[in-house]
N, C-alpha and C. Protein backbone atom coordinates (compact mmCIF):
# COMPACT_ATOMS: atom_id res chain seq x y z
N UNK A 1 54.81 -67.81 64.76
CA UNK A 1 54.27 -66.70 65.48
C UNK A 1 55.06 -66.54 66.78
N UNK A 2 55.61 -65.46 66.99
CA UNK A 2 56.25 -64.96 68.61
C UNK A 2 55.55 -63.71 68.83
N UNK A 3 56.40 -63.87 69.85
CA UNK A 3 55.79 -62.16 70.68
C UNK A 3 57.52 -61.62 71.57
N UNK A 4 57.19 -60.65 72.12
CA UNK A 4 58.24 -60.14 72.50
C UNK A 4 57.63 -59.48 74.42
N UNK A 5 58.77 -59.50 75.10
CA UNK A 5 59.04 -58.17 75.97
C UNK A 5 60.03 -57.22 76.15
N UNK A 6 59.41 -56.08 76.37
CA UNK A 6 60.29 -55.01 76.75
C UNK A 6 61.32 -55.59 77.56
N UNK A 7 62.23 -54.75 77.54
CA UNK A 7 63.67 -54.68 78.74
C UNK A 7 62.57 -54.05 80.36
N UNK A 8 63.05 -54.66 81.55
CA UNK A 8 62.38 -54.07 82.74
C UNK A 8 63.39 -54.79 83.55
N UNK A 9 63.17 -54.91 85.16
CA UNK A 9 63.77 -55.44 85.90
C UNK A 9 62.52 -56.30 86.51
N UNK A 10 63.15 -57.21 87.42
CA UNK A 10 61.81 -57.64 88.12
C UNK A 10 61.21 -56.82 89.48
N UNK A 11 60.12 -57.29 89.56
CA UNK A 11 59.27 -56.48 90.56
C UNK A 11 60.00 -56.69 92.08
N UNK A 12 59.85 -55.38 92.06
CA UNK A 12 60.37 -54.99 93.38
C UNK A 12 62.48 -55.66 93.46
N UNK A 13 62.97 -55.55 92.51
CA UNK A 13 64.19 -56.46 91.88
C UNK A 13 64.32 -57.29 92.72
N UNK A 14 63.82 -58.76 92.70
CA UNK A 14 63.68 -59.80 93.17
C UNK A 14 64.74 -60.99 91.97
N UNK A 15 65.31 -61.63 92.91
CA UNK A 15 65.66 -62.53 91.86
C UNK A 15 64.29 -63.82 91.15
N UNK A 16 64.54 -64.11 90.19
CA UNK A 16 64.06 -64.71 88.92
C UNK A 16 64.19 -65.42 88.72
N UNK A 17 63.81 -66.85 88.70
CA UNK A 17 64.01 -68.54 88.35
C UNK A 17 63.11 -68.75 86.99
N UNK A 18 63.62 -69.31 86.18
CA UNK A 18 62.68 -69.32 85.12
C UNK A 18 62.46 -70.48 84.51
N UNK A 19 61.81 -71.18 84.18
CA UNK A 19 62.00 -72.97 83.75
C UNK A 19 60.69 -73.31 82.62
N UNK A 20 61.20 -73.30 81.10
CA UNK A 20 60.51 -73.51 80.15
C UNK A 20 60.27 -75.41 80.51
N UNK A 21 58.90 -75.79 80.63
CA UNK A 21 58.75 -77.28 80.36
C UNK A 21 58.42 -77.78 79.01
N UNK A 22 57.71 -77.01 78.08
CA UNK A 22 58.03 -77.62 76.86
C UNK A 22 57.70 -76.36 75.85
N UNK A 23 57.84 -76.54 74.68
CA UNK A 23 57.46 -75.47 73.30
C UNK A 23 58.84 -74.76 72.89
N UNK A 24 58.57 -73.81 71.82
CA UNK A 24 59.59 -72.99 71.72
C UNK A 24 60.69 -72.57 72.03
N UNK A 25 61.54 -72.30 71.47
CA UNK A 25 62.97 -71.34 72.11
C UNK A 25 62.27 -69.99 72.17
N UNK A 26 63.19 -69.43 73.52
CA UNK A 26 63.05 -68.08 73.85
C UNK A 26 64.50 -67.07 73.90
N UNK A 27 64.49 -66.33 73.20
CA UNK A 27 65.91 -65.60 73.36
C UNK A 27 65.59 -64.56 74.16
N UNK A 28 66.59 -64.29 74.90
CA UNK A 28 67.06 -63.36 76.37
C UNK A 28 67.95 -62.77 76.15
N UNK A 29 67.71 -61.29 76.37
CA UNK A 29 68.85 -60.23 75.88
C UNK A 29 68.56 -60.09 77.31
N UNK A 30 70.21 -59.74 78.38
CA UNK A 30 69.84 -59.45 79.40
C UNK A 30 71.58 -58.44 79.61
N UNK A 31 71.02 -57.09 80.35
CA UNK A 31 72.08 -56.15 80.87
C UNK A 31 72.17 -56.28 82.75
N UNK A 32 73.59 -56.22 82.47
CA UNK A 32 73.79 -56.25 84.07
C UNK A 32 73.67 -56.05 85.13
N UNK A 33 73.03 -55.72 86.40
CA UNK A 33 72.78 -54.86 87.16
C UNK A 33 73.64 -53.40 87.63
N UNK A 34 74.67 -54.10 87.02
CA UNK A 34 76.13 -52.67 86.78
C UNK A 34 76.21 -52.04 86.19
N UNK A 35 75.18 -52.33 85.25
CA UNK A 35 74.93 -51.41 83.82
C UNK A 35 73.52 -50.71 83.48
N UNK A 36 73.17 -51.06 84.49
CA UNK A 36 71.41 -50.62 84.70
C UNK A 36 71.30 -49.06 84.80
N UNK A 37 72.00 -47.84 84.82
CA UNK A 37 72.21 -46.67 84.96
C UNK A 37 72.17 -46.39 83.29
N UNK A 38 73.60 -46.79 83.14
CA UNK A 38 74.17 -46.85 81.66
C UNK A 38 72.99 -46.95 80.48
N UNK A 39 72.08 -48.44 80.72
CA UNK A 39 71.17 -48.22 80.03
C UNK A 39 70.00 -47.54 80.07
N UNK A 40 69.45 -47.38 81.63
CA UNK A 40 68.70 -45.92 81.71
C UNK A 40 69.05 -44.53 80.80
N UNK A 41 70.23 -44.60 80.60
CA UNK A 41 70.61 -43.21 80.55
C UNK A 41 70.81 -43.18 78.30
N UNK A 42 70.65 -44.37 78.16
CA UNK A 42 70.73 -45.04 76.48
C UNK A 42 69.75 -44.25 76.56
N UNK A 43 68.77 -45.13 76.78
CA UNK A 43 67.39 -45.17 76.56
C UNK A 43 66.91 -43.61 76.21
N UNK A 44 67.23 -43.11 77.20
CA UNK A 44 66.36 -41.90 77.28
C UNK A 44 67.00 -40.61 76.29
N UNK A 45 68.21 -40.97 76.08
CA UNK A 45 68.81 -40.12 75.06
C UNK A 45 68.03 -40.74 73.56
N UNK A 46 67.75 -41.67 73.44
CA UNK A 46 66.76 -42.13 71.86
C UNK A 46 65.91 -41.86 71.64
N UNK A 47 64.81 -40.74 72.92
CA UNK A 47 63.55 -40.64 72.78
C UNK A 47 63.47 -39.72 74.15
N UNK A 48 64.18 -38.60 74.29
CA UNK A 48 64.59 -37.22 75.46
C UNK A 48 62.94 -37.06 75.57
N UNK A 49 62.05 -36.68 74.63
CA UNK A 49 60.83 -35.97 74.40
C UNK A 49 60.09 -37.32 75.10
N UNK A 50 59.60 -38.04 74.75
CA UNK A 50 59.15 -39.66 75.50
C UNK A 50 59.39 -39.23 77.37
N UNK A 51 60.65 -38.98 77.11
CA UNK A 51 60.65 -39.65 78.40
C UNK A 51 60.27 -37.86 79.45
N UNK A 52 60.44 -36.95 78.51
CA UNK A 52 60.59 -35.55 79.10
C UNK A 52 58.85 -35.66 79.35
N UNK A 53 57.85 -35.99 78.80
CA UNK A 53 56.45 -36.01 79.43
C UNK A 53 56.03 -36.66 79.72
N UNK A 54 56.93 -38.72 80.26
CA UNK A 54 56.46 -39.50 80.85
C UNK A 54 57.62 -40.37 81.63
N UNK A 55 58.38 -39.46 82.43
CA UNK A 55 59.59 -39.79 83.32
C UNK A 55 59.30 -40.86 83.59
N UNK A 56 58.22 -41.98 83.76
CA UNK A 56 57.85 -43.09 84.45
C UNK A 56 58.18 -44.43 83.02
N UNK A 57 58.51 -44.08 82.00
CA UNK A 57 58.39 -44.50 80.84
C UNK A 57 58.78 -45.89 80.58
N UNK A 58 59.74 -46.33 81.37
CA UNK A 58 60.47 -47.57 81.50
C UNK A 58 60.06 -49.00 82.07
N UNK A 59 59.18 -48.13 83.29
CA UNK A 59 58.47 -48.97 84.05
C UNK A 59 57.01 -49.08 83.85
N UNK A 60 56.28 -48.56 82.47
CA UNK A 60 55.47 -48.99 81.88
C UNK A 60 55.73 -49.80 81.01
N UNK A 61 56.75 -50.57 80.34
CA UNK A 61 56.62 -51.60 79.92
C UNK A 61 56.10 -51.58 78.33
N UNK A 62 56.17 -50.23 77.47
CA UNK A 62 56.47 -50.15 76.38
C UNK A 62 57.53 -49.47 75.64
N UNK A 63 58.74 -49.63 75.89
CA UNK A 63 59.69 -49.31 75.26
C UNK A 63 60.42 -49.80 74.81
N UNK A 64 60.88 -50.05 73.35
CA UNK A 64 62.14 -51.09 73.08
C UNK A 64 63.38 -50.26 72.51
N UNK A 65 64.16 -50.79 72.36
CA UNK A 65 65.75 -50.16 72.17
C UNK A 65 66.23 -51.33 71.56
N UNK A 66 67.16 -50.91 70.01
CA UNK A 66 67.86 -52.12 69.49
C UNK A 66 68.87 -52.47 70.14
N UNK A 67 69.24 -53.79 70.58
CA UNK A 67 70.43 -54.65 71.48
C UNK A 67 71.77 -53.46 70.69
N UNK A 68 71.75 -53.31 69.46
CA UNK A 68 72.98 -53.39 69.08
C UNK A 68 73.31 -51.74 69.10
N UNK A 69 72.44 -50.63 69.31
CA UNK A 69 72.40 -49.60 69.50
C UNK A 69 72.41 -49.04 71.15
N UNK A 70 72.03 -50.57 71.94
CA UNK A 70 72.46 -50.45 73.59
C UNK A 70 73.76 -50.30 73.71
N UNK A 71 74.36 -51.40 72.88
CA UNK A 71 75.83 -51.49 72.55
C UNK A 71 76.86 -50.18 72.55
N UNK A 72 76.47 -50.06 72.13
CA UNK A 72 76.84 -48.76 71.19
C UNK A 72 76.91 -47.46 72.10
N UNK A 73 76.26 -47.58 73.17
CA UNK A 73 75.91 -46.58 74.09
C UNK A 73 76.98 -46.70 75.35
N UNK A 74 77.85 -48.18 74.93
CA UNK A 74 78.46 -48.55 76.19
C UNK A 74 78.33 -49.92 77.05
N UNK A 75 76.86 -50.17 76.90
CA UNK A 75 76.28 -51.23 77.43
C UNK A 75 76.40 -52.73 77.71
N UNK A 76 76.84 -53.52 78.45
CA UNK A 76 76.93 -54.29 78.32
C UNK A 76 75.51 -55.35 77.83
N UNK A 77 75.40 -56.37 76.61
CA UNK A 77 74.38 -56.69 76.72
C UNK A 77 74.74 -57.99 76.01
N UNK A 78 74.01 -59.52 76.91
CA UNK A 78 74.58 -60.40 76.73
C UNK A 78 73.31 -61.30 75.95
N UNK A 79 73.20 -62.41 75.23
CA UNK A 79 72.06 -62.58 75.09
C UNK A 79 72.13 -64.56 75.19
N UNK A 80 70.79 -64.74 75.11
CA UNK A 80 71.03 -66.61 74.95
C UNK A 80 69.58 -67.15 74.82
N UNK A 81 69.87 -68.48 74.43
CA UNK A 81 68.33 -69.04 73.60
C UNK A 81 68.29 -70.14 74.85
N UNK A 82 66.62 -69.71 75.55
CA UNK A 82 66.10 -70.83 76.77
C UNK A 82 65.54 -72.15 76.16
N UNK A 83 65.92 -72.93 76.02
CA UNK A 83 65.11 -74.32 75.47
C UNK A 83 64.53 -75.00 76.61
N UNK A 84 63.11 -75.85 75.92
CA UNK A 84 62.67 -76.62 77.13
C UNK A 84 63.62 -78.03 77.99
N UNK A 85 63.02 -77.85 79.52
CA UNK A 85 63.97 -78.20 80.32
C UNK A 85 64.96 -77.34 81.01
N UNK A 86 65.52 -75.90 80.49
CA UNK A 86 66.38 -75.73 81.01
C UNK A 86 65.79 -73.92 81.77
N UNK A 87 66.90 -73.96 82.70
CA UNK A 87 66.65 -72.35 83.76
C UNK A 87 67.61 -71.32 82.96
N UNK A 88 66.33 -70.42 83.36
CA UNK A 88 67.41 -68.86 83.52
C UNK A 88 66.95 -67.94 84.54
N UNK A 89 68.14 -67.32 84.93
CA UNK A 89 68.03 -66.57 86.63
C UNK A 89 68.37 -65.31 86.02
N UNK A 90 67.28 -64.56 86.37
CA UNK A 90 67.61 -63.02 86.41
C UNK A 90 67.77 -62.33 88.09
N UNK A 91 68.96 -61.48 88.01
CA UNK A 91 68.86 -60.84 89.36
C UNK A 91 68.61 -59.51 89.28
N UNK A 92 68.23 -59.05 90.56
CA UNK A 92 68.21 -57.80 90.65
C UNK A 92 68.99 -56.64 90.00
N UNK A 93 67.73 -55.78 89.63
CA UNK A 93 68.98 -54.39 89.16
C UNK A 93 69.03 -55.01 87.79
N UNK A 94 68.88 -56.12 87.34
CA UNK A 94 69.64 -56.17 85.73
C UNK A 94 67.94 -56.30 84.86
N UNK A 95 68.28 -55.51 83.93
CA UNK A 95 67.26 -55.15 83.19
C UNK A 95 67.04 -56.56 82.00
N UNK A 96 66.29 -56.92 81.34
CA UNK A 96 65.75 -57.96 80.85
C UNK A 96 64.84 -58.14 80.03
N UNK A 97 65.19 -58.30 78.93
CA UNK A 97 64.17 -58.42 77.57
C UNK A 97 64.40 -59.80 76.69
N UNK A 98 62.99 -60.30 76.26
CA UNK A 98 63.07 -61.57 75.30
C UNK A 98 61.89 -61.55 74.10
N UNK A 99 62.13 -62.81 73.32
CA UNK A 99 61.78 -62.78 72.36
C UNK A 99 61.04 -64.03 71.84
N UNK A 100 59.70 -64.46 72.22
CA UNK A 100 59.45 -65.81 72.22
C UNK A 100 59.41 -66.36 71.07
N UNK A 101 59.81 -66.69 70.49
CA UNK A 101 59.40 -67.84 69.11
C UNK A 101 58.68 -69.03 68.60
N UNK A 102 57.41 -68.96 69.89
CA UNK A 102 56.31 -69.60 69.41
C UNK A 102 55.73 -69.97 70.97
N UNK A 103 54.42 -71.06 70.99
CA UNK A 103 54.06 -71.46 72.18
C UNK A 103 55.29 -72.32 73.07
N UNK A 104 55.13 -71.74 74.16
CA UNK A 104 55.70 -72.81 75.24
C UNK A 104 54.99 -72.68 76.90
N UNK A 105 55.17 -73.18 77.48
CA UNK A 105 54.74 -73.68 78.80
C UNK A 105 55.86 -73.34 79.89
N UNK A 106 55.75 -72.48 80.63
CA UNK A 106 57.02 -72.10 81.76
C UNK A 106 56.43 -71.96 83.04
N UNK A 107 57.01 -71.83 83.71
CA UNK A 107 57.24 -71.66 85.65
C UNK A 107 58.09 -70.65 85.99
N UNK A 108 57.88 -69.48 86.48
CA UNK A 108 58.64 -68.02 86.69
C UNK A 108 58.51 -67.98 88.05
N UNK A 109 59.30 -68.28 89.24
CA UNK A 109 59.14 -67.87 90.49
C UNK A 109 60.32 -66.61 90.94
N UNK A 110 59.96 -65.76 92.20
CA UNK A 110 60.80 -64.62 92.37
C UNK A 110 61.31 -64.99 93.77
N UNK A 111 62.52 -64.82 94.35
CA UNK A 111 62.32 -65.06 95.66
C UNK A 111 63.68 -63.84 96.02
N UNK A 112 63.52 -63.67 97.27
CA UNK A 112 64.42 -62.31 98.29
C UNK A 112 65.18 -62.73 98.36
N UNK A 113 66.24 -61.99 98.59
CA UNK A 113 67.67 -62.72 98.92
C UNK A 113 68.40 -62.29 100.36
């Protein structure tokens, strides 16, 4: 059993510390903060009508887009599997989607830079 999240940035784009302590692998599809336009601009060409009566669409937190059709758009999009024990840092501006593959136990702190 997994679950998934949308692509988003973090709140208020704060950087992102992330530290699985035990369970599952988690895969992380993550786009650049250089490319955060680029994929705005994917996105909304896959679903013009979506986004033409809910401009806010992205930052509600239900939209997905296939990695390989981000691609395709230009996008840079990199991906990698979090195992327990180890970090992943998201920064600002870079948009961020994963894919859990079962229970695990984590620690997510944000801090300013």
């Amino acid at each position: 059993m997994g679950s998934s999240h949308v692509p988003h940035c973090n709140t208020i784009n704060l950087v992102a510390c992330i530290v699985v302590h035990w369970g599952e692998t988690k895969t992380w599809y993550g786009i650049p903060g250089d490319d955060a336009e680029k994929f705005e601009a994917a996105i909304k060409r896959e679903a013009p009508d979506l986004f033409e009566s809910q401009p806010d669409l992205l930052f509600q937190l239900v939209t997905l887009m296939n990695p390989a059709r981000v691609r395709e758009a230009g996008v840079r999009v990199y991906a990698c599997n979090q195992r327990a024990g180890e970090f992943v840092i998201t920064f600002p501006k870079a948009y961020h989607a994963g894919f859990n593959h079962g229970v695990r136990s984590l620690d997510n702190t944000s801090d300013a830079t």
